[in-house]
Protein backbone atom coordinates (compact mmCIF):
# COMPACT_ATOMS: atom_id res chain seq x y z
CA UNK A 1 -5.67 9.69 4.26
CA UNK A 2 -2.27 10.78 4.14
CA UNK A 3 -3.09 13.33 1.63
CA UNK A 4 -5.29 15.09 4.17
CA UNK A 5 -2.63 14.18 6.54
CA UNK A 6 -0.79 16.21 4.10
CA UNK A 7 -3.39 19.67 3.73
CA UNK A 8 -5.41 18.27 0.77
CA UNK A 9 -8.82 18.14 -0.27
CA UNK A 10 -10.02 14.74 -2.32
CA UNK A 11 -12.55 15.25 -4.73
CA UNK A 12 -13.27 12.24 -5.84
CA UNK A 13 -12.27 8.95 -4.85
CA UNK A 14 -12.93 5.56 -7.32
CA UNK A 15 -12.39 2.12 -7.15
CA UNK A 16 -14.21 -1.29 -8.60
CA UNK A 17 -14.39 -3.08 -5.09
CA UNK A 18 -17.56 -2.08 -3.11
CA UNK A 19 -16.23 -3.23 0.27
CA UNK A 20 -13.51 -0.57 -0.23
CA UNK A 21 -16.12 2.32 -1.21
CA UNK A 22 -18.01 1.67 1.92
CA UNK A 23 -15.11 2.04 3.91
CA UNK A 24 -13.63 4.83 2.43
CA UNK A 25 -16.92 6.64 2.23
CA UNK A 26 -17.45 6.35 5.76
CA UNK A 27 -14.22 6.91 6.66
CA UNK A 28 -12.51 9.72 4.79
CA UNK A 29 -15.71 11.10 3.26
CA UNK A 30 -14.57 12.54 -0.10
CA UNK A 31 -16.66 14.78 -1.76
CA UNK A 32 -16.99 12.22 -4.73
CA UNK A 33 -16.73 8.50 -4.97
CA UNK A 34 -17.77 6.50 -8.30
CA UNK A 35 -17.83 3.12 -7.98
CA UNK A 36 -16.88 1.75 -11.35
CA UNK A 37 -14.25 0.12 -13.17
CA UNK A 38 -11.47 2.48 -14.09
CA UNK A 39 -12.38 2.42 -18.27
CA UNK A 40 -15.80 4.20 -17.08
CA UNK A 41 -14.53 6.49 -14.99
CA UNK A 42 -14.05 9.55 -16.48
CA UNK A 43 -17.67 10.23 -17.66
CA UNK A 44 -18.51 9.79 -14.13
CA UNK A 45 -16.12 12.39 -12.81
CA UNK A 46 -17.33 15.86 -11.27
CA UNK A 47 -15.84 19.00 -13.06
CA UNK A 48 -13.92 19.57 -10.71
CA UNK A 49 -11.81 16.99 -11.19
CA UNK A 50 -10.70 18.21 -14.42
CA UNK A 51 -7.05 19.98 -13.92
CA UNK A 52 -6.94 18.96 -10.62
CA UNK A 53 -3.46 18.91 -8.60
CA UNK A 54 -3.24 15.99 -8.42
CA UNK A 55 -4.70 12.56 -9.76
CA UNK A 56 -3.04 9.54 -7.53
CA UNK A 57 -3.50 6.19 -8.46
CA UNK A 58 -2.49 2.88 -7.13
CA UNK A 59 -3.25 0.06 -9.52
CA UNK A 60 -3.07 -3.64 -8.59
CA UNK A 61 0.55 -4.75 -8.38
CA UNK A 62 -0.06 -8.53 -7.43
CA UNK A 63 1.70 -9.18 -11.02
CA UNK A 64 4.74 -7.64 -9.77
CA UNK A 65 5.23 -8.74 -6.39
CA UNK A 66 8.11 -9.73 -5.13
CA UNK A 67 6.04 -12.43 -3.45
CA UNK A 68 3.63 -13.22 -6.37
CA UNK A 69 4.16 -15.45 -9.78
CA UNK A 70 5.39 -12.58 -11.23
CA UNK A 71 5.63 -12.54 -15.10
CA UNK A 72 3.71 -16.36 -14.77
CA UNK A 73 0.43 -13.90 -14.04
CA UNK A 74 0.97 -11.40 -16.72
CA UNK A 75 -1.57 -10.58 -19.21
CA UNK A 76 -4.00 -13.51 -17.42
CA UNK A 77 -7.37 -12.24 -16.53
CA UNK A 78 -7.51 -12.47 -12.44
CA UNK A 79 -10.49 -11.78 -10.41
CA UNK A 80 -8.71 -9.59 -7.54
CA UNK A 81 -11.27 -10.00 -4.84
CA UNK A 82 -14.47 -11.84 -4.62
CA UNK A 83 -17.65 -10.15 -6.32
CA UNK A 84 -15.32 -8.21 -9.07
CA UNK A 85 -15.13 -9.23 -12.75
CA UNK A 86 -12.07 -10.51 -13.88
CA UNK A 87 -9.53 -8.09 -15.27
CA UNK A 88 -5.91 -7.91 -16.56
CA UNK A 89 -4.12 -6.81 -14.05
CA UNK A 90 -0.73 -5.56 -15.47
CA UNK A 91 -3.30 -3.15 -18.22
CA UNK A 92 -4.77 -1.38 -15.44
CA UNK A 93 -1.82 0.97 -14.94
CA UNK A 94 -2.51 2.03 -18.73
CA UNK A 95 -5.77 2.25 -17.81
CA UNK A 96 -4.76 4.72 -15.35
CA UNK A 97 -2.64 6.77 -17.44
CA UNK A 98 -5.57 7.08 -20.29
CA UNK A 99 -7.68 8.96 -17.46
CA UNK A 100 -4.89 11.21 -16.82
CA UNK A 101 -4.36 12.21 -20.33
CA UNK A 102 -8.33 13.04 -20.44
CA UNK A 103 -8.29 14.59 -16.90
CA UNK A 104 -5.08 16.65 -17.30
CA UNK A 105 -3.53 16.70 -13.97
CA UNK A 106 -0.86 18.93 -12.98
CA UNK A 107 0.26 15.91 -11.39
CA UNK A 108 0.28 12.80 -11.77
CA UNK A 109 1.69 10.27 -8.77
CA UNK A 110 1.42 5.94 -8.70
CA UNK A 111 2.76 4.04 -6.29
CA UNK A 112 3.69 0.28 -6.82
CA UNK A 113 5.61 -2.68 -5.21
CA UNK A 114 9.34 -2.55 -5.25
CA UNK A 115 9.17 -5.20 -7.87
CA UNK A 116 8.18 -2.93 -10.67
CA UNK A 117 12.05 -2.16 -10.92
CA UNK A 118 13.28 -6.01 -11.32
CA UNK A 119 13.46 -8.19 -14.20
CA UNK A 120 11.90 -8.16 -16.61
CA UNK A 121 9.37 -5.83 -15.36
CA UNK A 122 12.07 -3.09 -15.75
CA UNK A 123 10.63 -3.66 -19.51
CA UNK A 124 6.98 -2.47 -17.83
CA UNK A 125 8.49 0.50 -16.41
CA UNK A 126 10.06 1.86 -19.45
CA UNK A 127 6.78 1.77 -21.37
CA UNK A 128 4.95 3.49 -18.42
CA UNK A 129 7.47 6.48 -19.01
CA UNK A 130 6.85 6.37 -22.04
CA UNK A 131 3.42 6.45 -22.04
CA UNK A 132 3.52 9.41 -19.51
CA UNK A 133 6.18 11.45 -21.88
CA UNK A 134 3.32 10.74 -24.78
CA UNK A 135 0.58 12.49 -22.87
CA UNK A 136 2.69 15.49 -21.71
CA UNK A 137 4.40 14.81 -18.51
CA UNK A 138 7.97 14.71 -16.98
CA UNK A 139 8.31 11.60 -15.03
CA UNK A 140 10.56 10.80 -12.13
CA UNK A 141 10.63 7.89 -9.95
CA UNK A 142 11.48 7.16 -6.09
CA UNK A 143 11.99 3.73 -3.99
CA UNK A 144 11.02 4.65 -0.54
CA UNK A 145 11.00 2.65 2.65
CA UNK A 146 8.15 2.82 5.01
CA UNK A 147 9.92 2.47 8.12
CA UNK A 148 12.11 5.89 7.10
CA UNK A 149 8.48 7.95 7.12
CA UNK A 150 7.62 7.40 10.57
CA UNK A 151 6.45 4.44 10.22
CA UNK A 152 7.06 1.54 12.53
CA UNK A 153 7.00 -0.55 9.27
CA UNK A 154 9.84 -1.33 6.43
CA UNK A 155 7.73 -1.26 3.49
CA UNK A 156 9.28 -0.71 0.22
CA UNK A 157 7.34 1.14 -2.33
CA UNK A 158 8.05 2.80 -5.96
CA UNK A 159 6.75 6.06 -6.25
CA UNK A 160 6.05 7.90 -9.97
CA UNK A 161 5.83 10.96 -9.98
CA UNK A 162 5.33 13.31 -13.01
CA UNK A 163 4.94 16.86 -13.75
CA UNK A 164 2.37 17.99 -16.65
CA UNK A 165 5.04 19.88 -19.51
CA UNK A 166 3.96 23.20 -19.59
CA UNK A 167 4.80 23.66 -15.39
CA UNK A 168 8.36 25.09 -15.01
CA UNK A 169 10.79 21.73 -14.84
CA UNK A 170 11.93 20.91 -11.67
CA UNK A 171 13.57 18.38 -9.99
CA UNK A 172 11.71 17.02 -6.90
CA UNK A 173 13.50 16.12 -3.90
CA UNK A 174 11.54 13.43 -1.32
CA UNK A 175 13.58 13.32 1.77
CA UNK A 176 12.43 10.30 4.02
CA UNK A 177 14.89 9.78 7.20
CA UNK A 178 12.87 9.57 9.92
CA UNK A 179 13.91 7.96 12.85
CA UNK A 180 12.69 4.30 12.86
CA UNK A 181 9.77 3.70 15.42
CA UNK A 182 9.38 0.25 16.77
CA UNK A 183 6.37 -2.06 16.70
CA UNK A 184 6.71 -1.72 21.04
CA UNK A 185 6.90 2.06 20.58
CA UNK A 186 3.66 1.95 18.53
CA UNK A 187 1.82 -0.29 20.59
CA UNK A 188 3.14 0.42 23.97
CA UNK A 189 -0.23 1.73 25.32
CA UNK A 190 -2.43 -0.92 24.18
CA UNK A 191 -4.08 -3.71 25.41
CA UNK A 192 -5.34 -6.72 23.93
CA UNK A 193 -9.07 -7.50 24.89
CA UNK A 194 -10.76 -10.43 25.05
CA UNK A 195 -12.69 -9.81 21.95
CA UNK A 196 -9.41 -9.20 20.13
CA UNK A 197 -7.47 -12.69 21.16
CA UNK A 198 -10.70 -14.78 20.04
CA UNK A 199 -9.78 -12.99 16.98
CA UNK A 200 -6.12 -13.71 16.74
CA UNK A 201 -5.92 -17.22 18.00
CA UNK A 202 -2.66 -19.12 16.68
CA UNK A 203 -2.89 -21.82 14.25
CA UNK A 204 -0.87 -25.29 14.21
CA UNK A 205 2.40 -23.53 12.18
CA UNK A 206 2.79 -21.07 15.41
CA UNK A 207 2.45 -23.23 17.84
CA UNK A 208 5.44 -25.66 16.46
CA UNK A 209 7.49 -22.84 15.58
CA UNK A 210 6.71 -19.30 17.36
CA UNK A 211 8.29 -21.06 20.27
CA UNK A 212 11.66 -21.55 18.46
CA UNK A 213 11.27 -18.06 16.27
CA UNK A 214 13.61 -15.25 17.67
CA UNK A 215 12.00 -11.36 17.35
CA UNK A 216 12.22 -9.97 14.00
CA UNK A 217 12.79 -12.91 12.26
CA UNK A 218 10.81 -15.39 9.83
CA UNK A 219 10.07 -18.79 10.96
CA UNK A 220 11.58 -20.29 7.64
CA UNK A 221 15.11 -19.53 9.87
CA UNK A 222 13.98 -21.33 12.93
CA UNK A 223 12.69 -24.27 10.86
CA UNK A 224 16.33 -24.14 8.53
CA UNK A 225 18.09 -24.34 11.78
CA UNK A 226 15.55 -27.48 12.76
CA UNK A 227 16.19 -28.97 9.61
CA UNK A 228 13.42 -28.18 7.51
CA UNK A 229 14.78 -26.14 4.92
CA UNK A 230 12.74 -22.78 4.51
CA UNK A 231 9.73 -24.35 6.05
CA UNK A 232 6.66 -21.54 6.82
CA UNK A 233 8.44 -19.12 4.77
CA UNK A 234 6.47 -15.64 4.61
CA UNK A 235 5.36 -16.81 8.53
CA UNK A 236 6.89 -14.02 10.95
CA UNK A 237 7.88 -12.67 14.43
CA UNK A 238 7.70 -9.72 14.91
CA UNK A 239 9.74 -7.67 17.81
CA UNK A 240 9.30 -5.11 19.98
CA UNK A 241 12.54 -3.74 19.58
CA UNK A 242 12.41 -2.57 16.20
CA UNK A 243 9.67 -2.11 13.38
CA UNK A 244 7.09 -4.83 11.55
CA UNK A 245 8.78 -6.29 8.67
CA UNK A 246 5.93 -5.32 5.76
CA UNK A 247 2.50 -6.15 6.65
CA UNK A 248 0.85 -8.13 3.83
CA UNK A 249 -3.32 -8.88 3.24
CA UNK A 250 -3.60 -11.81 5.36
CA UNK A 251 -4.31 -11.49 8.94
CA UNK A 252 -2.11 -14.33 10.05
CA UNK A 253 1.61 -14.33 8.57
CA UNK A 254 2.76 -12.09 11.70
CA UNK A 255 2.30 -12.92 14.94
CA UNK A 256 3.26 -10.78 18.46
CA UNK A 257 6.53 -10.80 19.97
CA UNK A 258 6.26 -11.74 23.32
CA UNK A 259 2.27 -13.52 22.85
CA UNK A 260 2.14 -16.72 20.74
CA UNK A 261 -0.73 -15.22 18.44
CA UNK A 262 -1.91 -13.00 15.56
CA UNK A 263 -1.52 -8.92 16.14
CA UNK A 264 -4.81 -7.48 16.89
CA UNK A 265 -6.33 -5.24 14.37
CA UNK A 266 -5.88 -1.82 16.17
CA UNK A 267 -2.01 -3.18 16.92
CA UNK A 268 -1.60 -3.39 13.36
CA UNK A 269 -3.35 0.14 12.67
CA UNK A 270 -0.75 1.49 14.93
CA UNK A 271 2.22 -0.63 12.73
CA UNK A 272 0.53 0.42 9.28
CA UNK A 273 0.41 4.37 11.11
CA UNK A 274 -3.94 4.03 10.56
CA UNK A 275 -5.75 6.19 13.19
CA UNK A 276 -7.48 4.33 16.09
CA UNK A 277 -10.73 5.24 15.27
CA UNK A 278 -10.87 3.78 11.76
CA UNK A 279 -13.63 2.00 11.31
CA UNK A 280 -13.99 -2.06 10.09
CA UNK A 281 -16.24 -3.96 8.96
CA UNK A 282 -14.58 -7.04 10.90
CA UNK A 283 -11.21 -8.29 11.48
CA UNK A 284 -9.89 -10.17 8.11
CA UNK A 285 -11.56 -7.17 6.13
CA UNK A 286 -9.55 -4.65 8.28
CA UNK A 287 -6.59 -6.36 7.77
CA UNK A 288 -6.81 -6.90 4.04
CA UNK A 289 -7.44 -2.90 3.97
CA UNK A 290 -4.10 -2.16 5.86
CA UNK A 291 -1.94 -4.53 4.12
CA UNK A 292 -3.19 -3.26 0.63
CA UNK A 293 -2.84 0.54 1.36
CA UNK A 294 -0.07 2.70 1.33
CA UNK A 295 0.81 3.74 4.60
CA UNK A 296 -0.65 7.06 5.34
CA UNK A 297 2.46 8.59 6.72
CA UNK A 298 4.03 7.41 3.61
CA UNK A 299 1.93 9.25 1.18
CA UNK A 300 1.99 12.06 3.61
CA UNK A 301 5.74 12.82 3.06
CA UNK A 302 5.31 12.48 -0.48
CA UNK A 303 2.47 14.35 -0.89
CA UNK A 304 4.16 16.86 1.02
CA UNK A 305 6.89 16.99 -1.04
CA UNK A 306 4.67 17.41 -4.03
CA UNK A 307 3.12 20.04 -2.55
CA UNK A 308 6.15 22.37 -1.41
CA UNK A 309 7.94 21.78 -4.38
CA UNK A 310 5.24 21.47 -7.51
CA UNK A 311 2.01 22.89 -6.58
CA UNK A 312 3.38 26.41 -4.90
């Protein structure tokens, strides 16, 4: 999305999960869409595809969350959502990069979690450059935030970018400094129906401490102030004044700012910068989709930048 945001054309879209095909199919309608695991992909690909501008992928990045088990998970086979066969997470970025060395990109761009760049994962990155310097490409790499790309969200994300060799070498430049917009900004137009609350009725941990939760902050500090030392950590407030904190899969870690429940799903469309007339296949599935994508005004700007500063 926020490459046509951003002018594009997609040509072919792929991924393994066939809840995600449906929706981007009927969504974003790309010319292309082979639903497959990544090692068969490239047989499957139009010809089109082949040099293209760009080839973007996002693989997994549970394994590296900030959030997640971290190097506990790595090299363990995980089945990433229900239906899918089990697969190594932390190979799929390799996985990724063998496609682009068959499909020949001018560019290739991957986005991951901020956590890519800690610990020992550092170790992770510097074999991905690698990798991309073995197959022909100059890589760079960027740690945006969200909330500086229009987005009334701060989201941290890594950004790779690489140019093939043989394009004239030069150094991108991805300026994100957009004012911030704030979740009451975003939202100030909407209202919830009665449809929506059934679907974002709170849940015993907000009702004990939403009441005692200030705006923009987690409920771990109300309950540290209470006494009970980083209880419902990852549970948050959000406020009205500023933007979300980052919006993860599950439907019910944030709740409103001035309402004791869950955001409603076109509230968070508005906080993850989705259109309104997106379409879901129910509430938890609409969630999981916006907490797992890049935010389209994010990828805009750095598409953008791509564009202006690679591709012309």
């Amino acid at each position: 999305m926020g490459y046509k945001r951003a002018g594009y054309s997609v040509l072919c879209a792929n991924d393994i999960d066939p809840v995600m095909a449906r929706h981007y199919q009927n969504n974003l309608h790309p010319a292309h869409y082979v639903l497959a695991p990544i090692k068969d992909l490239v047989p499957q690909l139009p010809s089109a595809a082949f040099g293209c501008d760009i080839l973007d992928g996002s693989p997994p990045c549970s394994t590296f969350s900030m959030a997640g088990e971290r190097d506990k998970d790595w090299s363990k086979h995980k089945q990433f959502r229900e239906g899918q066969s089990a697969q190594v997470l932390d190979d799929l970025f390799f996985d990724f990069l063998d496609v682009a060395e068959q499909v020949r990109p001018r560019v290739i761009l991957a986005e991951n979690v901020k956590g890519l760049m800690t610990g020992q994962a550092k170790g992770y990155l510097t074999l991905i450059f690698a990798r991309l310097r073995e197959i022909g490409y100059r890589p760079s790499m960027f740690l945006l935030n969200a909330r500086r790309c229009g987005v009334p969200q701060a989201r941290e994300r890594v950004f790779i970018c690489a140019q093939r060799d043989d394009a004239p070498a030069r150094n991108l430049v991805i300026t994100a400094n957009t004012p911030d917009v704030s979740c009451g900004e975003a939202t100030a137009d909407l209202r919830a129906t009665d449809a929506d609350l059934l679907a974002t009725a709170s849940v015993a941990i907000d009702r004990t401490w939403w009441p005692l939760t200030a705006p923009g902050t987690s409920y771990a500090k109300a309950s540290k102030k209470a006494g009970r030392t980083s209880y419902g950590f990852g549970y948050y407030k959000a406020s009205a004044l500023k933007p979300c904190c980052t919006l993860s899969s599950q439907h019910h870690l944030v709740t409103h700012w001035s309402t004791n429940r869950f955001l409603t799903l076109l509230e968070r469309a508005r906080i993850s910068s989705f259109p309104d007339d997106y379409v879901y296949e129910g509430h938890i599935i609409g969630c999981y989709i916006q907490g797992m994508s890049v935010p389209p005004k994010m990828m805009e700007v750095v598409a953008s930048a791509v564009r202006d500063q690679w591709l012309t």
